[in-house]
N, C-alpha and C. Protein backbone atom coordinates (compact mmCIF):
# COMPACT_ATOMS: atom_id res chain seq x y z
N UNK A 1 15.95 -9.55 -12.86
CA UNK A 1 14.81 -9.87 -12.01
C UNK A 1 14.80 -8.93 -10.81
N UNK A 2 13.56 -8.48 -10.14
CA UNK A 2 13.36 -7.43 -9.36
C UNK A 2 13.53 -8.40 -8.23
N UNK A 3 14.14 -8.15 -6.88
CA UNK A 3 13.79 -8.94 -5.34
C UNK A 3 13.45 -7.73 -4.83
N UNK A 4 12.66 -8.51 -3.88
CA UNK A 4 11.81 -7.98 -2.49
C UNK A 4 12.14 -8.53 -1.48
N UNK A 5 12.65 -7.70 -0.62
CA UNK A 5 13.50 -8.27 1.11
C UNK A 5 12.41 -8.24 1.75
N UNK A 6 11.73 -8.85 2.22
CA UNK A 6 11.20 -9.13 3.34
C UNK A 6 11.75 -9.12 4.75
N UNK A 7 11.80 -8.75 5.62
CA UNK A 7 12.41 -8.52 7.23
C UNK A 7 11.75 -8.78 7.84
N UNK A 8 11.81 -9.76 8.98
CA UNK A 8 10.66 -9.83 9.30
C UNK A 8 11.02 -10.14 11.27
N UNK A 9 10.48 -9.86 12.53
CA UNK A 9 10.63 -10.45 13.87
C UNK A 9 9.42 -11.02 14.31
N UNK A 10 9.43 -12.87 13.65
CA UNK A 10 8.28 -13.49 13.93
C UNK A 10 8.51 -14.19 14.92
N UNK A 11 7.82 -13.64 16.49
CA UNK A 11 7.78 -13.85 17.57
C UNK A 11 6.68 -14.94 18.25
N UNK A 12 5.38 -14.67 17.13
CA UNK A 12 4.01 -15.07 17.44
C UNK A 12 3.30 -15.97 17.02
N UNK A 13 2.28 -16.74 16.89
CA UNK A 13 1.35 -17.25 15.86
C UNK A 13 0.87 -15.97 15.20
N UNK A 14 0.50 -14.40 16.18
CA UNK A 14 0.02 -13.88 14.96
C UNK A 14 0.72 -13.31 14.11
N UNK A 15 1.83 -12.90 14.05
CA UNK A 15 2.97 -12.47 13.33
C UNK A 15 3.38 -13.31 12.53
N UNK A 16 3.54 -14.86 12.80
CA UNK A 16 3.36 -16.01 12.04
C UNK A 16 2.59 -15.71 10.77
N UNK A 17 1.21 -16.21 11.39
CA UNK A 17 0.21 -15.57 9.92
C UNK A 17 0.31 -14.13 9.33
N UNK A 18 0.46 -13.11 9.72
CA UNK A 18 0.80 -11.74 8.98
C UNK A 18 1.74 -12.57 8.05
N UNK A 19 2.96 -12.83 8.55
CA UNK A 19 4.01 -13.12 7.63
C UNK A 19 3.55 -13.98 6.78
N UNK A 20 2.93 -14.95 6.33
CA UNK A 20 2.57 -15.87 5.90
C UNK A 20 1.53 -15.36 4.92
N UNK A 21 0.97 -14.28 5.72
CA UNK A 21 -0.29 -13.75 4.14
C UNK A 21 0.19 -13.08 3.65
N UNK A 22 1.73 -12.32 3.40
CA UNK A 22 2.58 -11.50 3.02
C UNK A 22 3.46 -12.15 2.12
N UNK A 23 3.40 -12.99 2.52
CA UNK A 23 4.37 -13.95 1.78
C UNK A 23 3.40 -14.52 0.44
N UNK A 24 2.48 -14.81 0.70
CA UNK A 24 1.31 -15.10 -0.35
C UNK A 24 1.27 -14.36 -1.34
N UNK A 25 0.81 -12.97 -0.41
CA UNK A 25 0.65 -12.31 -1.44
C UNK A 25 1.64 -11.69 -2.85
N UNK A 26 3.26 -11.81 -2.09
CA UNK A 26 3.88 -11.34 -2.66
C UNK A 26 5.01 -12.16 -4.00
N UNK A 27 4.18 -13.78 -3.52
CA UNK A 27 4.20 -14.55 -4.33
C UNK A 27 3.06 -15.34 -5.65
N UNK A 28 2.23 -14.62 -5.48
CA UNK A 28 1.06 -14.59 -6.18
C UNK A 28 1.76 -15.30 -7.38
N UNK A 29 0.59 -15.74 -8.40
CA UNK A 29 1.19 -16.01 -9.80
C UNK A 29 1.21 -14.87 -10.84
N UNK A 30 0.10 -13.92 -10.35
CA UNK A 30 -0.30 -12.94 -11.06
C UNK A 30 1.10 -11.76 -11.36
N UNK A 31 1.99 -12.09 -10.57
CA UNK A 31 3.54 -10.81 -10.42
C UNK A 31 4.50 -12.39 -11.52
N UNK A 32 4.85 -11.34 -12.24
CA UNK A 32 6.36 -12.02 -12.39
C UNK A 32 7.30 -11.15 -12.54
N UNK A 33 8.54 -12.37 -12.51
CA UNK A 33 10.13 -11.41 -12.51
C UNK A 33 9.91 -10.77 -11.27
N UNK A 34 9.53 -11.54 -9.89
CA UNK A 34 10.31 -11.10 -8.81
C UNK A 34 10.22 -11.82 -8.14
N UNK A 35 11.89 -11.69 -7.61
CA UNK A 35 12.39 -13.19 -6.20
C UNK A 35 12.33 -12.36 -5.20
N UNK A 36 11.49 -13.10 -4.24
CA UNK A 36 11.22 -12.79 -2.88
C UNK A 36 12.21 -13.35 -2.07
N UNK A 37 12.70 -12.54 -1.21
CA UNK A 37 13.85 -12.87 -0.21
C UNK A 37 13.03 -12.81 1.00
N UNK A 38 13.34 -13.72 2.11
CA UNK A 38 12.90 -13.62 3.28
C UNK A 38 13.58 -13.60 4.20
N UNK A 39 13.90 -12.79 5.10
CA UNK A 39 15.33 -12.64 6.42
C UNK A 39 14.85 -12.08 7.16
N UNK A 40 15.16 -13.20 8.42
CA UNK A 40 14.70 -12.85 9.93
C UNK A 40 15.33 -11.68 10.73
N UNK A 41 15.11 -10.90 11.43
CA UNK A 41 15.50 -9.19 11.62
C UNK A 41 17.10 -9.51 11.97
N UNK A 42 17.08 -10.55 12.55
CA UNK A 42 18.42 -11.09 13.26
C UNK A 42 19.59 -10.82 12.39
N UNK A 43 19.10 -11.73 11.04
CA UNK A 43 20.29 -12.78 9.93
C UNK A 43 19.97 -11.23 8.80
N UNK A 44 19.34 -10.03 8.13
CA UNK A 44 19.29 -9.71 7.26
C UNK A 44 20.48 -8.70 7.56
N UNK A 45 21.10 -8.75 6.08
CA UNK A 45 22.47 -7.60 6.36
C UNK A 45 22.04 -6.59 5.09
N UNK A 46 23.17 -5.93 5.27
CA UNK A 46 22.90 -4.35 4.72
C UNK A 46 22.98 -5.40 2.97
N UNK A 47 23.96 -5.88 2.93
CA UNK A 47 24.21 -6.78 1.58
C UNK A 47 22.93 -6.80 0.93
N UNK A 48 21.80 -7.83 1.92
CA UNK A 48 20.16 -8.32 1.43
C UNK A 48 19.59 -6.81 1.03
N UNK A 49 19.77 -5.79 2.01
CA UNK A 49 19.09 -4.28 1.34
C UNK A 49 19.66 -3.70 0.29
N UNK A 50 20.66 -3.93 -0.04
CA UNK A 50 21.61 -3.05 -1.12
C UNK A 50 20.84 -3.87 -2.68
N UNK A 51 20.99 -5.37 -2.33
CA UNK A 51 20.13 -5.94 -3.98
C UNK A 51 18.99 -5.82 -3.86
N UNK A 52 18.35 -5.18 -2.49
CA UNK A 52 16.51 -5.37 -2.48
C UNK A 52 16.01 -3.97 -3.62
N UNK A 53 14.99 -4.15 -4.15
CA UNK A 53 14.16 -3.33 -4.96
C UNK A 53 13.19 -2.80 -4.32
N UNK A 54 12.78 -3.44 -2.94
CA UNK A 54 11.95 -2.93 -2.25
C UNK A 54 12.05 -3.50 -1.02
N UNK A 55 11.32 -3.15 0.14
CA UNK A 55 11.06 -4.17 1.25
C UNK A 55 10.12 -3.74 2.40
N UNK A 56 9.81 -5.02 2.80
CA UNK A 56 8.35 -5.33 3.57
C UNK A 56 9.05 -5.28 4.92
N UNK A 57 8.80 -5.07 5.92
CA UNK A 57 9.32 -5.07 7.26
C UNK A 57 7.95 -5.54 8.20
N UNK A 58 8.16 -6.41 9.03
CA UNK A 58 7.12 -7.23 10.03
C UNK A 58 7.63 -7.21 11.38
N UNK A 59 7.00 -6.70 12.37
CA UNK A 59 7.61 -6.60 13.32
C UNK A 59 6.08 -6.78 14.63
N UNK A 60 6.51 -7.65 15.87
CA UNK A 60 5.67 -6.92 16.79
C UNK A 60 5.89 -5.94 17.51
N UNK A 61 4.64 -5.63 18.18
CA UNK A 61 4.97 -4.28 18.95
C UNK A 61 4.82 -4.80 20.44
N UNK A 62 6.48 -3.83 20.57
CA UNK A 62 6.62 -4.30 22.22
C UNK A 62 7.15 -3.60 22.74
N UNK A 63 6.23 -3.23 24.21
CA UNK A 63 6.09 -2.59 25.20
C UNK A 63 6.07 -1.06 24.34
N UNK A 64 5.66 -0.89 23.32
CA UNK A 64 5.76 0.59 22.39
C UNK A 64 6.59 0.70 21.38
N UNK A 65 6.95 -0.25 20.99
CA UNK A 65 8.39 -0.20 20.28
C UNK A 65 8.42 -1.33 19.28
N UNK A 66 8.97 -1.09 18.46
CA UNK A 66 9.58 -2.48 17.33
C UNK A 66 9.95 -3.11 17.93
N UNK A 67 10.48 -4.10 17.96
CA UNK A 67 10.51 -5.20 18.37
C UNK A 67 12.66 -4.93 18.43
N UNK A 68 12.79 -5.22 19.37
CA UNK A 68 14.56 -4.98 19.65
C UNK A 68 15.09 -5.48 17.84
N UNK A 69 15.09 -6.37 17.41
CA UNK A 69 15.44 -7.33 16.36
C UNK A 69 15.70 -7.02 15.35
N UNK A 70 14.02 -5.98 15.50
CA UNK A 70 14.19 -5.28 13.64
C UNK A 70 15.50 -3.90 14.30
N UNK A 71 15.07 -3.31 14.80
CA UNK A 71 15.68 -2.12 15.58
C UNK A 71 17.45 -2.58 15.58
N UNK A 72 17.90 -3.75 15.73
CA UNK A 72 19.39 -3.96 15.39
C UNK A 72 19.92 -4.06 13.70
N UNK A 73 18.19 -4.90 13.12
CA UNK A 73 18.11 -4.97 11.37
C UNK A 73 18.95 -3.37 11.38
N UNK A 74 18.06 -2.53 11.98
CA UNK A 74 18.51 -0.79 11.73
C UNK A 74 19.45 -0.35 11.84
N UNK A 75 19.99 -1.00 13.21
CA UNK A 75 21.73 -0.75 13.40
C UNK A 75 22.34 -0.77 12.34
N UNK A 76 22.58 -2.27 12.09
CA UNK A 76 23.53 -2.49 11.33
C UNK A 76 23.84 -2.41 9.74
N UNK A 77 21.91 -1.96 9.19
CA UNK A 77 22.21 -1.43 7.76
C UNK A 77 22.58 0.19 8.15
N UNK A 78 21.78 0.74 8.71
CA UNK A 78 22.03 2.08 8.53
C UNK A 78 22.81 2.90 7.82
N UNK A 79 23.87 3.32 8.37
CA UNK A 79 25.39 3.40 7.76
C UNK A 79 25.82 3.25 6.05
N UNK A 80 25.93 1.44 6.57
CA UNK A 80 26.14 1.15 4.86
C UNK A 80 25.10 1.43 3.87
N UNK A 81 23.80 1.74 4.02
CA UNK A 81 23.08 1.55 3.01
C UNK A 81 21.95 3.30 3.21
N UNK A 82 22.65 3.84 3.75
CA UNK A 82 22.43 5.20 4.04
C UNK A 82 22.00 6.40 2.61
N UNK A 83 23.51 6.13 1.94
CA UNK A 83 23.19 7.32 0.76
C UNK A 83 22.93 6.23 -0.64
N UNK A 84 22.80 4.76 -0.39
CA UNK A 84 22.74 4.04 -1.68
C UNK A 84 21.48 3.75 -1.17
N UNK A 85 20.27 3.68 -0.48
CA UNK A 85 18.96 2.85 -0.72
C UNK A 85 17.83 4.50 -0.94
N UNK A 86 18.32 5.60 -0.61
CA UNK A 86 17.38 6.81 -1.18
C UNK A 86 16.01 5.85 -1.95
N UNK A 87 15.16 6.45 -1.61
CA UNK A 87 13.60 6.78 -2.31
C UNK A 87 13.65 4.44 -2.49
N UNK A 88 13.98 3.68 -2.02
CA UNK A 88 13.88 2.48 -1.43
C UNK A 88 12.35 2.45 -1.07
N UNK A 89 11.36 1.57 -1.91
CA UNK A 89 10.10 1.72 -1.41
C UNK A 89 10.13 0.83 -0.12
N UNK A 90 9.13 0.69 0.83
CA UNK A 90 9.03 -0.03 1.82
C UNK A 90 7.46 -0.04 2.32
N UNK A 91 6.93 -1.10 2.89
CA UNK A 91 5.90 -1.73 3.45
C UNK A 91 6.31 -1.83 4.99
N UNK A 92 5.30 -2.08 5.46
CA UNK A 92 5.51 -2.07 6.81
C UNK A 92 3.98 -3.14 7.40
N UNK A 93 4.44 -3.93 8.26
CA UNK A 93 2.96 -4.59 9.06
C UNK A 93 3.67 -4.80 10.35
N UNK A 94 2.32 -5.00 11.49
CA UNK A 94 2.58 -4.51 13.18
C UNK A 94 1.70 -5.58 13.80
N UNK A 95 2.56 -6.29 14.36
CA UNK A 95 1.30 -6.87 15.52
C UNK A 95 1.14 -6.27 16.96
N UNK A 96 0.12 -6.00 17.51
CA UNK A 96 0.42 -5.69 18.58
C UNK A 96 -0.80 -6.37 19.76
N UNK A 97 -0.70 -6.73 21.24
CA UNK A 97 -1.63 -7.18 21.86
C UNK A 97 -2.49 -6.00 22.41
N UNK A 98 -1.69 -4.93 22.53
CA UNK A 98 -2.86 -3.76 23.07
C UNK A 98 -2.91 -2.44 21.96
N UNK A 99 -1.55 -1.86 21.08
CA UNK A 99 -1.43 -0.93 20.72
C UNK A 99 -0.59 -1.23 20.05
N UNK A 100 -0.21 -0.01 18.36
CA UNK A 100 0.69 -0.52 17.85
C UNK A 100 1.72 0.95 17.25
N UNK A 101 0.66 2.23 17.57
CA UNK A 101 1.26 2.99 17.14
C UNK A 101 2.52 3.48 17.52
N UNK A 102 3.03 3.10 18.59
CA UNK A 102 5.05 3.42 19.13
C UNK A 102 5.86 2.55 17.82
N UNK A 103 5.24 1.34 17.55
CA UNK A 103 6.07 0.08 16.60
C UNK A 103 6.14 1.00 15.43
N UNK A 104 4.75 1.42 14.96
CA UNK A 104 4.65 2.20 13.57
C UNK A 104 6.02 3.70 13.19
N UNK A 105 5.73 4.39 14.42
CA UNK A 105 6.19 5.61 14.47
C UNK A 105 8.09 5.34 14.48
N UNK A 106 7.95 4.14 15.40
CA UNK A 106 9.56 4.02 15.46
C UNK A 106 10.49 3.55 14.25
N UNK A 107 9.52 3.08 13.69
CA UNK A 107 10.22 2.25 12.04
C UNK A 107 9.96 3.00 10.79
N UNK A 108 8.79 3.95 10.80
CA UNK A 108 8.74 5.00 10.12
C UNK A 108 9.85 6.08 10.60
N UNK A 109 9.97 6.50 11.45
CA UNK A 109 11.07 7.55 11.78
C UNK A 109 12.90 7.10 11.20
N UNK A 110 12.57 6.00 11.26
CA UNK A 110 13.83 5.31 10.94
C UNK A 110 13.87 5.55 9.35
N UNK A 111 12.84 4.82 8.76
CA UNK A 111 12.85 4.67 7.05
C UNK A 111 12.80 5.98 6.87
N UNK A 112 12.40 7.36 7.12
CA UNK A 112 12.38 8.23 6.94
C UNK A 112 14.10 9.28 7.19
N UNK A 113 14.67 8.43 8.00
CA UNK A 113 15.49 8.90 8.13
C UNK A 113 16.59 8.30 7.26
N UNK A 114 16.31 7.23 6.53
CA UNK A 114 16.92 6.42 5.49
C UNK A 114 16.67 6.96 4.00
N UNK A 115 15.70 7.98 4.12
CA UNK A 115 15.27 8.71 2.67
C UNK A 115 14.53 7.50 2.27
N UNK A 116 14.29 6.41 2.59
CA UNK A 116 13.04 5.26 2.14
C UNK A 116 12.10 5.80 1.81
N UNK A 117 11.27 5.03 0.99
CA UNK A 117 9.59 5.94 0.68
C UNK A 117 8.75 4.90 1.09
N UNK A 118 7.53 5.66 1.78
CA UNK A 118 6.82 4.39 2.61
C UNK A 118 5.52 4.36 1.52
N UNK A 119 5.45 3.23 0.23
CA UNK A 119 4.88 2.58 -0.45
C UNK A 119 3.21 2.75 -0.02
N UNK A 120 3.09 2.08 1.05
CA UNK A 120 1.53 2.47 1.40
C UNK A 120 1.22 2.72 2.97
N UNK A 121 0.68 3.03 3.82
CA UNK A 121 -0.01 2.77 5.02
C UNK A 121 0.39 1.05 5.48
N UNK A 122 1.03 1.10 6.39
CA UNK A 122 1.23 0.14 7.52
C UNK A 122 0.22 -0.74 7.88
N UNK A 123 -0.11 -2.03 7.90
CA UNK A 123 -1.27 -2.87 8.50
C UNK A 123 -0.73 -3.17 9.47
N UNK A 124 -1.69 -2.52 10.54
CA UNK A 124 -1.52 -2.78 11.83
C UNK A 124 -2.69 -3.98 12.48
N UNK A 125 -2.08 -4.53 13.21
CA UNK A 125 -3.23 -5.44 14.07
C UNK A 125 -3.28 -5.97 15.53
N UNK A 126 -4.44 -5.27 15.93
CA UNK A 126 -4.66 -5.49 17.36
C UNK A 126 -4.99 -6.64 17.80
N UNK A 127 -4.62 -7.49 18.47
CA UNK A 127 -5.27 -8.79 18.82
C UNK A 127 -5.38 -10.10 17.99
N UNK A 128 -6.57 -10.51 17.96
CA UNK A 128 -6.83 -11.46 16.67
C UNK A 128 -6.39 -11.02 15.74
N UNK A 129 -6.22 -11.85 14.73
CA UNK A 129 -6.44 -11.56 12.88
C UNK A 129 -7.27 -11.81 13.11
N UNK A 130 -8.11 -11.14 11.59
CA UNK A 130 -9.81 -11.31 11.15
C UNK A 130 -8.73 -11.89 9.40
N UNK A 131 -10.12 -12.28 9.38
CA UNK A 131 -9.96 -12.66 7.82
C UNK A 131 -9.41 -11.48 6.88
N UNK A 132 -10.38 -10.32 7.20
CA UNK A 132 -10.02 -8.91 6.92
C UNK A 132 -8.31 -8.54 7.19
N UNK A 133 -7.67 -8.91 7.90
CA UNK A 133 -6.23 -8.66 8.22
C UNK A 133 -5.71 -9.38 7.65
N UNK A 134 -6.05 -10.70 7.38
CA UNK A 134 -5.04 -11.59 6.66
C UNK A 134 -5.19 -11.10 4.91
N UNK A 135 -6.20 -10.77 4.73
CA UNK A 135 -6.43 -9.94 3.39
C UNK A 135 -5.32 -8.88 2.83
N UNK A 136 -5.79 -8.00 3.81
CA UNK A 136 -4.62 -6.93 4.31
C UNK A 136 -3.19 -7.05 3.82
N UNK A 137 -2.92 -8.13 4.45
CA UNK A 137 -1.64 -8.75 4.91
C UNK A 137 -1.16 -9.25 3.41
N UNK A 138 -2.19 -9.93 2.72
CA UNK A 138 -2.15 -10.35 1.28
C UNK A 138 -1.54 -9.29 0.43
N UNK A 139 -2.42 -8.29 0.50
CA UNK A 139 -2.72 -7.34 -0.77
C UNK A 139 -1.20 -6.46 -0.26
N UNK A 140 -0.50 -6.31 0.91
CA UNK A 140 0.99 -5.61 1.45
C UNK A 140 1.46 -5.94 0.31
N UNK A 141 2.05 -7.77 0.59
CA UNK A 141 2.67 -8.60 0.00
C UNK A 141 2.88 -8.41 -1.89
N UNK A 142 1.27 -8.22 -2.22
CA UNK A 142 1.31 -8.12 -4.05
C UNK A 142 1.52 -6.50 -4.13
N UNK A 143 1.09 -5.57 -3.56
CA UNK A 143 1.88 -4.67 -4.17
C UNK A 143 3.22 -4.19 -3.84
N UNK A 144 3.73 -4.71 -2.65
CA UNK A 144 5.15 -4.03 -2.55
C UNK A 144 6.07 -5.19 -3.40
N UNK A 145 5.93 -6.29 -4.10
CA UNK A 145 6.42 -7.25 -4.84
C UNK A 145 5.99 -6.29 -6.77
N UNK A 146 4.98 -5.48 -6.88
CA UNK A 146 4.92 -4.89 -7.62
C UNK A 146 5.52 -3.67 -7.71
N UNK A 147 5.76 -2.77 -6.62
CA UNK A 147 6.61 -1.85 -6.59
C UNK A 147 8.03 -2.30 -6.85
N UNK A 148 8.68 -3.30 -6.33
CA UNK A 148 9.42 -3.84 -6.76
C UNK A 148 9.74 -4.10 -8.08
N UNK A 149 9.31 -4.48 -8.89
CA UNK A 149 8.83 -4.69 -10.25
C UNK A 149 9.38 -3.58 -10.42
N UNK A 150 8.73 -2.63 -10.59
CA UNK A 150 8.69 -1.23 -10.65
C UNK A 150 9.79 -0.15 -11.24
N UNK A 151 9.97 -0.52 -9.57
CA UNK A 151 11.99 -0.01 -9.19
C UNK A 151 12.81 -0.65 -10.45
N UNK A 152 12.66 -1.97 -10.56
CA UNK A 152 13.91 -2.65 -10.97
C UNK A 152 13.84 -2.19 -12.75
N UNK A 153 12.56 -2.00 -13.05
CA UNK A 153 12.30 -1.79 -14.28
C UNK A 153 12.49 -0.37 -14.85
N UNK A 154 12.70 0.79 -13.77
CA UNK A 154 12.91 2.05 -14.34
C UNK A 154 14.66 2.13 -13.92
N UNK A 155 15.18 1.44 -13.48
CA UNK A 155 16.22 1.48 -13.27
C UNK A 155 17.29 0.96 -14.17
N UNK A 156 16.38 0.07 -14.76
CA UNK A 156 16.96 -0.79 -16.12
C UNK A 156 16.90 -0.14 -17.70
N UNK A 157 16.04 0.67 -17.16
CA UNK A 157 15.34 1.51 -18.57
C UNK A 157 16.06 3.46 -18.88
């Protein structure tokens, strides 16, 4: 079976719902053969990335930056999961109250520096959710749970 790590620093109601339409989506009925893991930036260890097939990362943006939380998530896989997670697809979503592009750039620079492959464009969100974001937030969820799929299936093959 393929898993998908989810990471997530839910600080907010709106980060709340991001996470929550991510979670939807990536539990759909339409995917099978994949267990979704969910770990708060705090509690996820390099262990949860080493069996992940893929992973979603949720973070707000603060004061320009990821959120401290995920940014320790980084610490402490780094290292161990350095030359074993290569080409590791990954998702990414951002809340932010004014701006979100420092959150984006800082967690991309990171996965990039992890040899990760960034799966699709980042959903970022300013302010409110719209229905449109929680959509968004959906459709993260079903395809990085399908990339997942993916991984686990050419790896097996």
């Amino acid at each position: 079976m393929a898993r998908l790590l989810i990471v997530h620093h839910t600080t907010s109601p709106s980060t709340q719902a991001m996470l929550e339409a991510v979670l939807e989506g990536a539990r759909t009925d339409e995917i099978d053969g994949v267990e979704v893991v969910t770990r708060a930036a705090l509690a996820a260890t390099a262990v949860d990335v080493l069996a992940a097939d893929a992973v979603i990362l949720g973070t707000p943006a603060n004061i320009g930056y990821m959120s401290g939380a995920l940014k320790h998530f980084f610490d402490q896989v780094y290292y161990p999961c350095l030359s074993e997670t290569a080409g590791l697809p990954y998702t990414l979503y951002v809340h932010g109250n004014n701006d979100t592009t420092g959150a984006v750039r800082s967690v991309e620079t990171i996965a990039k520096g992890m040899s990760w492959h960034r799966h699709r464009p980042p959903v970022t969100v300013v302010g409110e959710l719209s229905r449109a974001d929680r959509e968004a937030c959906w459709e993260l969820g079903a395809v990085t749970a399908l990339a997942a799929a993916e991984r686990a299936a050419s790896r097996t093959a």
